[in-house]
N, C-alpha and C. Protein backbone atom coordinates (compact mmCIF):
# COMPACT_ATOMS: atom_id res chain seq x y z
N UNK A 1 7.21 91.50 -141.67
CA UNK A 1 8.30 91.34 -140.75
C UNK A 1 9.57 91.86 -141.40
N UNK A 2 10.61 92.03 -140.61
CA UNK A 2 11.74 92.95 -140.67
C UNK A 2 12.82 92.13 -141.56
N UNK A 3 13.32 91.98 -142.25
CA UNK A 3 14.78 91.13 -142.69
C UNK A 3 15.58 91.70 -143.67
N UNK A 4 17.17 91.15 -143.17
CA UNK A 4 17.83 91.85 -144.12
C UNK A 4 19.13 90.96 -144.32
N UNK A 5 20.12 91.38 -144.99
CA UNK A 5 21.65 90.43 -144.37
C UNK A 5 22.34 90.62 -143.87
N UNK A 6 22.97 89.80 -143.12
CA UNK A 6 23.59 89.66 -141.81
C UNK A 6 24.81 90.68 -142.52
N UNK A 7 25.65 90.76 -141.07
CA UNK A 7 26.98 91.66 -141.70
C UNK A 7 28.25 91.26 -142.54
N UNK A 8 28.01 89.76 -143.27
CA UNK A 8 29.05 89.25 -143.76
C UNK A 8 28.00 89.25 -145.32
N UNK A 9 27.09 89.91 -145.46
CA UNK A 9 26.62 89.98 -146.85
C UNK A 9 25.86 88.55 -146.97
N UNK A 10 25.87 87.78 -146.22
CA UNK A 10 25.17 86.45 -146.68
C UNK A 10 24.07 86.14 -145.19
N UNK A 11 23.45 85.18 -145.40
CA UNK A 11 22.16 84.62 -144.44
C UNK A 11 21.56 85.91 -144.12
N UNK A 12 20.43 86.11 -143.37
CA UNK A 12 19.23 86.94 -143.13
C UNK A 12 19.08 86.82 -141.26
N UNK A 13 18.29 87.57 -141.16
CA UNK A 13 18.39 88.21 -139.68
C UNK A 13 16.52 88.60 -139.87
N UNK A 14 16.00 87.81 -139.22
CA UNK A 14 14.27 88.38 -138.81
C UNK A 14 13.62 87.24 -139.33
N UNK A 15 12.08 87.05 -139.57
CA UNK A 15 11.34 86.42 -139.74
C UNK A 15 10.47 86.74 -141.13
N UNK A 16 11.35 87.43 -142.44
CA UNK A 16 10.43 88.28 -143.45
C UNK A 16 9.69 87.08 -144.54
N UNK A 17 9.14 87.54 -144.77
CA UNK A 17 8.15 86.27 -145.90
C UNK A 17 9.17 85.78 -146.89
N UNK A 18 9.11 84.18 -146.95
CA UNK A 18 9.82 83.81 -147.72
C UNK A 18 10.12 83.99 -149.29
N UNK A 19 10.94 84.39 -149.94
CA UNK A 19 10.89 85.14 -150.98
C UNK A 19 10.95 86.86 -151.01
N UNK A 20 11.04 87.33 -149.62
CA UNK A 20 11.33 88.54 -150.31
C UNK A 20 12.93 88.99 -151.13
N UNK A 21 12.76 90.14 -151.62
CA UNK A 21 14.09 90.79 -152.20
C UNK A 21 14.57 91.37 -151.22
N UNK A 22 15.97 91.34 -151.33
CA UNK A 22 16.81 92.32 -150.39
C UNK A 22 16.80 93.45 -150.74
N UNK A 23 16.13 93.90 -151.71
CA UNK A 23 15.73 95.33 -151.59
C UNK A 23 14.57 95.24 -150.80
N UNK A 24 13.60 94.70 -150.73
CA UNK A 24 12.11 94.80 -150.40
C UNK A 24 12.67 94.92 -148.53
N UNK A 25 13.46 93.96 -148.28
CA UNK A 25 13.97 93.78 -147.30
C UNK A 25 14.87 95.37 -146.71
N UNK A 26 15.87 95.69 -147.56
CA UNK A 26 16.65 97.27 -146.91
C UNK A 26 15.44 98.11 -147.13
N UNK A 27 14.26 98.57 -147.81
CA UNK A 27 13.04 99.15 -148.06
C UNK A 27 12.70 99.08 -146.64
N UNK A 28 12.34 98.19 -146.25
CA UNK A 28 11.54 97.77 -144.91
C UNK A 28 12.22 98.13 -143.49
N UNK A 29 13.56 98.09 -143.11
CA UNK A 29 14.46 98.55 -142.06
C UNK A 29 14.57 99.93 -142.74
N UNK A 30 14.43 100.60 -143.88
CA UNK A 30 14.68 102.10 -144.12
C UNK A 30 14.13 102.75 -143.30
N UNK A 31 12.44 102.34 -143.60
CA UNK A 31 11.09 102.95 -143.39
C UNK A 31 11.21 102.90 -141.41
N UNK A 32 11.60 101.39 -141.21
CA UNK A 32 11.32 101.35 -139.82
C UNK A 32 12.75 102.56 -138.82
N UNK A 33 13.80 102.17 -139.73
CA UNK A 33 14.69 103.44 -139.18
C UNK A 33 14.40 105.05 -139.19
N UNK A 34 14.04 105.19 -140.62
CA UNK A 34 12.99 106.65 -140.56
C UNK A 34 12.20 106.91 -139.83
N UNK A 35 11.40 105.70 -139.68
CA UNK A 35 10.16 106.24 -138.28
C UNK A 35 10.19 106.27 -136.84
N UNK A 36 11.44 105.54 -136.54
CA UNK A 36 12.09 105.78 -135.09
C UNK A 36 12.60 107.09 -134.74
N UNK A 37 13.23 107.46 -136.01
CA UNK A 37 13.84 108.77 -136.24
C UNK A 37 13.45 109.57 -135.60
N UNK A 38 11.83 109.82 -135.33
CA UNK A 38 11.51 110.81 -134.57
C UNK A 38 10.82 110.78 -133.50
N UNK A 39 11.66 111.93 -132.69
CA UNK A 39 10.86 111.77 -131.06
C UNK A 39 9.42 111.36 -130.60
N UNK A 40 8.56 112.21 -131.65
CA UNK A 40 7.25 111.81 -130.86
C UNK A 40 6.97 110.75 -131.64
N UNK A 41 7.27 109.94 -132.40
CA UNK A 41 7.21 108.47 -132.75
C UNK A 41 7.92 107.37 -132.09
N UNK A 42 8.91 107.71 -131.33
CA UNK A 42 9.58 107.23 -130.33
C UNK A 42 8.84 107.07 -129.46
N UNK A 43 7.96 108.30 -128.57
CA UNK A 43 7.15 108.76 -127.52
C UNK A 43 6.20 107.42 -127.94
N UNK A 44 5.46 107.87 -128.98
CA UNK A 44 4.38 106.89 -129.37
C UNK A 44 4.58 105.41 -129.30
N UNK A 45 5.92 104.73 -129.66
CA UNK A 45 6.06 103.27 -129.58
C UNK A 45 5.97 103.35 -128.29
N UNK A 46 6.87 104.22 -126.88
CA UNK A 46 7.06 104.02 -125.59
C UNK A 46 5.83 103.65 -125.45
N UNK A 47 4.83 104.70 -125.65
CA UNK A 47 3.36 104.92 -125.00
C UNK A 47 2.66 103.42 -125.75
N UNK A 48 3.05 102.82 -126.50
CA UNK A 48 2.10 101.68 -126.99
C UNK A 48 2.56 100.45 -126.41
N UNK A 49 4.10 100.58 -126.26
CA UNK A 49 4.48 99.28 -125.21
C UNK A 49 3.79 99.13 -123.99
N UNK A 50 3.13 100.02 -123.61
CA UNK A 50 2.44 99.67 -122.12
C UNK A 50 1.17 99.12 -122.49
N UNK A 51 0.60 98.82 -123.70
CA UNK A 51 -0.75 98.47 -124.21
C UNK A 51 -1.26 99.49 -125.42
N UNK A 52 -2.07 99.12 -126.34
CA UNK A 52 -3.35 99.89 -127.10
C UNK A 52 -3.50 101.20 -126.49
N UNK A 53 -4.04 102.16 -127.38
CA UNK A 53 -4.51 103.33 -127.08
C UNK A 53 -5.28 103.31 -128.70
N UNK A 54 -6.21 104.27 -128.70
CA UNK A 54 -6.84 105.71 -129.85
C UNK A 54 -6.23 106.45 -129.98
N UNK A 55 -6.02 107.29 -131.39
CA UNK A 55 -5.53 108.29 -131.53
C UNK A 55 -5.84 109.21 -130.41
N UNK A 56 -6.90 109.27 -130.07
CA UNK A 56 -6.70 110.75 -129.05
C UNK A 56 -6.36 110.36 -127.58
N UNK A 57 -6.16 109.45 -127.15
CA UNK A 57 -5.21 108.38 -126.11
C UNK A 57 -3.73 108.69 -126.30
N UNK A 58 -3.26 108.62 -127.35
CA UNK A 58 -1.96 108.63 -127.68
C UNK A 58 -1.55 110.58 -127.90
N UNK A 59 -2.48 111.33 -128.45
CA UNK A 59 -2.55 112.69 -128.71
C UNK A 59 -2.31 113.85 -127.48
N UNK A 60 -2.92 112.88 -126.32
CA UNK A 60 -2.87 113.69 -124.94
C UNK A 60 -2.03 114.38 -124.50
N UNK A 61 -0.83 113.90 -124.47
CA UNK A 61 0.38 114.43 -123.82
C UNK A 61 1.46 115.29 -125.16
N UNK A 62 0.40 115.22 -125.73
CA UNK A 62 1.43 116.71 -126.84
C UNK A 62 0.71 117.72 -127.28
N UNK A 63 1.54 118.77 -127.64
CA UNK A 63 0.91 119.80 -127.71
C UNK A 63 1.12 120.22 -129.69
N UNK A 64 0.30 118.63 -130.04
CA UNK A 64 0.11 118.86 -131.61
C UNK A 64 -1.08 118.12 -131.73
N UNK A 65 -2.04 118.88 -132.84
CA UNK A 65 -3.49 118.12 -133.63
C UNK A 65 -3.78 116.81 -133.02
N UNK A 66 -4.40 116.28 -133.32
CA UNK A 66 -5.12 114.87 -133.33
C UNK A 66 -4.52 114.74 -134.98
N UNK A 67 -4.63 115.61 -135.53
CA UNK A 67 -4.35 115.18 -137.04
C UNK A 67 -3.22 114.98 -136.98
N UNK A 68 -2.05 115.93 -136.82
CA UNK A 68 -0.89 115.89 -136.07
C UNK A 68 -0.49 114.40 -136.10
N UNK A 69 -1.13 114.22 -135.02
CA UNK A 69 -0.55 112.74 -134.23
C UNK A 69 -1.22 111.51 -135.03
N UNK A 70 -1.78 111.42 -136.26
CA UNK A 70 -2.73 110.62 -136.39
C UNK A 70 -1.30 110.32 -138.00
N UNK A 71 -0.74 111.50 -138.23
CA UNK A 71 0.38 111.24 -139.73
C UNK A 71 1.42 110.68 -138.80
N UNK A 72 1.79 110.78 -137.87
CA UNK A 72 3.03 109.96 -136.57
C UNK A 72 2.77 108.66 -136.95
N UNK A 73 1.03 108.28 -136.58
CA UNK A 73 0.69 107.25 -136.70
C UNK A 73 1.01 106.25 -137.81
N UNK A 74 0.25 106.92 -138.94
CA UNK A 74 0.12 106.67 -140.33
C UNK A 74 1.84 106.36 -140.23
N UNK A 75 2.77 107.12 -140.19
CA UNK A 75 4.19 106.47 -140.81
C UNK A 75 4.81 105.39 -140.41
N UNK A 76 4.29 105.01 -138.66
CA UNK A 76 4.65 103.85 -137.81
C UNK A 76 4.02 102.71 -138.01
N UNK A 77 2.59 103.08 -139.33
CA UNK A 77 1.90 101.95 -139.59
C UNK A 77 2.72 101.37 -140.68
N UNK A 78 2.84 102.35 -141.53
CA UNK A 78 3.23 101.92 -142.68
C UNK A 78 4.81 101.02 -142.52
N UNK A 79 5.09 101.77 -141.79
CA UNK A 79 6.76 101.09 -141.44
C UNK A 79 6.69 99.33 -140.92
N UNK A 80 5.58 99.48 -140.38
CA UNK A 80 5.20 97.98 -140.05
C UNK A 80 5.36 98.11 -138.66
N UNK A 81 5.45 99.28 -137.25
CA UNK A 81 5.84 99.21 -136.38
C UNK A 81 4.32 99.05 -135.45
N UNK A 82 3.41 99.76 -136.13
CA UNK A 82 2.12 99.13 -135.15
C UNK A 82 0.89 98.56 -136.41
N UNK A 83 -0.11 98.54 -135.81
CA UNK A 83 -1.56 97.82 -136.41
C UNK A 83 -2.29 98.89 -135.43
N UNK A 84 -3.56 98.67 -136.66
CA UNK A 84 -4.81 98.97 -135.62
C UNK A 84 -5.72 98.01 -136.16
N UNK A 85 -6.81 98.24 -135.31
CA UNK A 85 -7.80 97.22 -134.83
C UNK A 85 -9.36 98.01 -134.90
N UNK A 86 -9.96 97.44 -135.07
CA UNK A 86 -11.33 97.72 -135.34
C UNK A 86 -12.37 97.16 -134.02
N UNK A 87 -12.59 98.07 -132.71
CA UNK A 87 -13.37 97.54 -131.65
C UNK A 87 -14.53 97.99 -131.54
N UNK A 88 -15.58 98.33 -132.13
CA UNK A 88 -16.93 98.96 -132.31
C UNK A 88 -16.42 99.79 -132.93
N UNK A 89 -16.89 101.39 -132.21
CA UNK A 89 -16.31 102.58 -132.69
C UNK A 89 -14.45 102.81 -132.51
N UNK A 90 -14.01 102.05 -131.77
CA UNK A 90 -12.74 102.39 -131.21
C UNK A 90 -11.63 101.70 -132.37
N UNK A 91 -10.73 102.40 -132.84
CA UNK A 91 -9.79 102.14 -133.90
C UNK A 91 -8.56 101.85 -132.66
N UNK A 92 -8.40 101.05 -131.68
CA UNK A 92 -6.81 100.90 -131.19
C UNK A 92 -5.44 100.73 -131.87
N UNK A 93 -4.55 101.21 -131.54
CA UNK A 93 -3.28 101.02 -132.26
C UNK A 93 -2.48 100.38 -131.38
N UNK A 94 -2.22 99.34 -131.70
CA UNK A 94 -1.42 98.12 -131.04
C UNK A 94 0.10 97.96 -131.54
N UNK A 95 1.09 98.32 -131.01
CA UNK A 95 2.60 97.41 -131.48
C UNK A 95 2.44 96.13 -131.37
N UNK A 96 3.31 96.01 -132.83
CA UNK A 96 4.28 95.30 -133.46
C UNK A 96 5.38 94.72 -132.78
N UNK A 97 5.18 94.42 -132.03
CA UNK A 97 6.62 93.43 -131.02
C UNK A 97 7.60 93.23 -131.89
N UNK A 98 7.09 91.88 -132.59
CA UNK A 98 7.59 91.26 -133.76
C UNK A 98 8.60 92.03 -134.56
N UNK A 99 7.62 93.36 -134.85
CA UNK A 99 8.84 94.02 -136.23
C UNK A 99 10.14 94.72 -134.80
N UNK A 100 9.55 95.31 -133.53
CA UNK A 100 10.97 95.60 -133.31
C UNK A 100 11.50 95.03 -132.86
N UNK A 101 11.82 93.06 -132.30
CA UNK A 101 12.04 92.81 -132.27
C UNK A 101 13.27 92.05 -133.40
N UNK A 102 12.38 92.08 -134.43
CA UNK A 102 13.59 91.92 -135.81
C UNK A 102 14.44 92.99 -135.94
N UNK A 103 14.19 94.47 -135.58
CA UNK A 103 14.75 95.36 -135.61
C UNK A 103 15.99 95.36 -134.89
N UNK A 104 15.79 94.78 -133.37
CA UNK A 104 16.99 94.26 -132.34
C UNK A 104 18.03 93.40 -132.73
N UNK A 105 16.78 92.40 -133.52
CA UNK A 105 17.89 91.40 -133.97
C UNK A 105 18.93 91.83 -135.34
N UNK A 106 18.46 92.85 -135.96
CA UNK A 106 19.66 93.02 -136.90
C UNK A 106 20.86 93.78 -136.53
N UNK A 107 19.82 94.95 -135.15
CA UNK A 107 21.48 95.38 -134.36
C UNK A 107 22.36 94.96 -134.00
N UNK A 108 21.64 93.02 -133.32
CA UNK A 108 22.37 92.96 -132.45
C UNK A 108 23.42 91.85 -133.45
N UNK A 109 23.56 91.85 -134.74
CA UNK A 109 23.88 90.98 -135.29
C UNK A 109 25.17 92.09 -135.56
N UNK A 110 25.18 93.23 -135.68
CA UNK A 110 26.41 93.98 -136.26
C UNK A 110 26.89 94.07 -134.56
N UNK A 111 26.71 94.36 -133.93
CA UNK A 111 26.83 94.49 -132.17
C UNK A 111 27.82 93.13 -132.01
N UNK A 112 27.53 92.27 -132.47
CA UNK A 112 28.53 90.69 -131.85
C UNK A 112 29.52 90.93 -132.71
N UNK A 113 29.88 91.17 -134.15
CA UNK A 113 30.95 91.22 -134.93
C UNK A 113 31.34 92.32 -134.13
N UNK A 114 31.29 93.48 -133.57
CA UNK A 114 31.97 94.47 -133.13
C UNK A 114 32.69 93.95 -132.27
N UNK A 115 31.53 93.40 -131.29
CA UNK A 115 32.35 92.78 -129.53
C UNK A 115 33.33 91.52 -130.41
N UNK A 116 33.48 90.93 -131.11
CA UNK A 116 34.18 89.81 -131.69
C UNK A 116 35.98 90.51 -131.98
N UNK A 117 35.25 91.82 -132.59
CA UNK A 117 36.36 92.41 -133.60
C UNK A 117 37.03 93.10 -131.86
N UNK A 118 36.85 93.64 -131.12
CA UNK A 118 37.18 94.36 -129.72
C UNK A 118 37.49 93.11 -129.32
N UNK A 119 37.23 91.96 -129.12
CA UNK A 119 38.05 90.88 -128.47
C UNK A 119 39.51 90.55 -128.77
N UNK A 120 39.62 90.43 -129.94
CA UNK A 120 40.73 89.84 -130.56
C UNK A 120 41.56 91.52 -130.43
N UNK A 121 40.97 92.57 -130.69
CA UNK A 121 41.95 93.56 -130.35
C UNK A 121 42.22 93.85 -129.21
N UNK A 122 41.79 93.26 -127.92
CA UNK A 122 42.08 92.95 -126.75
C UNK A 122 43.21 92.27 -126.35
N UNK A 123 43.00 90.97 -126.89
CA UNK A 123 44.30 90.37 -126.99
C UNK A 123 45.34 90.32 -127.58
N UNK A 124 45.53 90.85 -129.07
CA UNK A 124 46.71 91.72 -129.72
C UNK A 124 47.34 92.39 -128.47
N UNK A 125 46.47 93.23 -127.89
CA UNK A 125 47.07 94.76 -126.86
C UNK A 125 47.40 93.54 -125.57
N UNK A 126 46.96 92.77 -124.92
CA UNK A 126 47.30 92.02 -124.14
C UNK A 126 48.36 91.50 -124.10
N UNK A 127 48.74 90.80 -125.75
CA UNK A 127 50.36 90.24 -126.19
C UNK A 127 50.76 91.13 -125.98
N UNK A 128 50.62 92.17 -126.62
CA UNK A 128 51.96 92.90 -126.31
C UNK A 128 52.01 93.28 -125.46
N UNK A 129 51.52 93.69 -124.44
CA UNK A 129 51.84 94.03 -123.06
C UNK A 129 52.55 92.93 -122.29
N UNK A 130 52.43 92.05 -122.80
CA UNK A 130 53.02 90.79 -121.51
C UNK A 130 54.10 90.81 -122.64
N UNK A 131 54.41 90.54 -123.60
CA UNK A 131 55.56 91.30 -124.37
C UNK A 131 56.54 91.89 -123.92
N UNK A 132 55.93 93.32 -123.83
CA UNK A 132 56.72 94.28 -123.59
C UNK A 132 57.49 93.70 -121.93
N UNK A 133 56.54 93.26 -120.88
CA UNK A 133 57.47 93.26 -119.60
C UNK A 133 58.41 92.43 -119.70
C-alpha cells in the first residue's frame, strides 16, 4: 500500500505496513507516479477498472505486441497498481483499488492545504475590497 507525509512533513496519508521508511514510502508513490505516466498504462488501469482481463484482453485495442503490453503490465505490477491471479490456464490482471486509492488520498491531502491557502487569500482580497469602498 501507498504512504507517504502529509504536506506539513509530519503524519502519513494511506494504509502502508507499519514500519515502513519514508524512503520505502517516496520509492513507492515514485514508481506508482512513473507508471501512470504513461498513456497506455493509463488506458490499461481505465480498461481494468471495468473488471479483470488477460494480457491479450487488455492487448486488443493497441496496435503494440502482446509482449509490448505484457512490460505495461509488468511496470503497473511492480508499482503495486494491479495483481494477477492464477485461474486454470488464465493469468487475470486485476486492480489495485486500494493502491489508487492511497494515491487520491495523498493528492487530495496537498489539494485541501491549497483550497485552505485560496481561502484565506480570498478573504485578504475581500478586506480589502470592502476597504477600499
Amino acid at each position: 500500500m501507498l504512504q507517504s507525509d502529509g504536506p506539513d512533513g509530519h503524519g502519513s496519508v494511506g494504509d502502508g505496513p507499519v514500519g515502513d521508511s519514508s524512503a520505502d514510502q517516496d520509492a513507492q508513490l515514485n514508481r506508482a507516479f512513473l507508471a501512470l505516466a504513461d498513456p497506455v498504462r493509463r488506458a490499461l488501469i481505465a480498461r481494468l477498472s471495468r473488471g479483470p482481463a488477460t494480457v491479450n484482453e487488455l492487448a486488443e485495442p493497441f496496435a503494440m505486441t502482446k509482449q509490448g503490453v505484457s512490460k505495461h503490465i509488468q511496470v503497473l505490477e511492480a508499482a503495486g497498481l494491479i495483481t494477477r491471479t492464477r485461474e486454470g490456464q488464465r493469468r487475470p490482471c486485476h486492480l489495485d483499488a486500494a493502491a489508487l486509492e492511497a494515491l487520491t488520498a495523498w493528492i487530495d491531502t496537498y489539494r485541501l492545504v491549497a483550497e485552505r491557502q485560496f481561502r484565506r487569500l480570498d478573504a485578504v482580497l475581500e478586506s480589502l475590497h470592502n476597504n477600499a469602498e
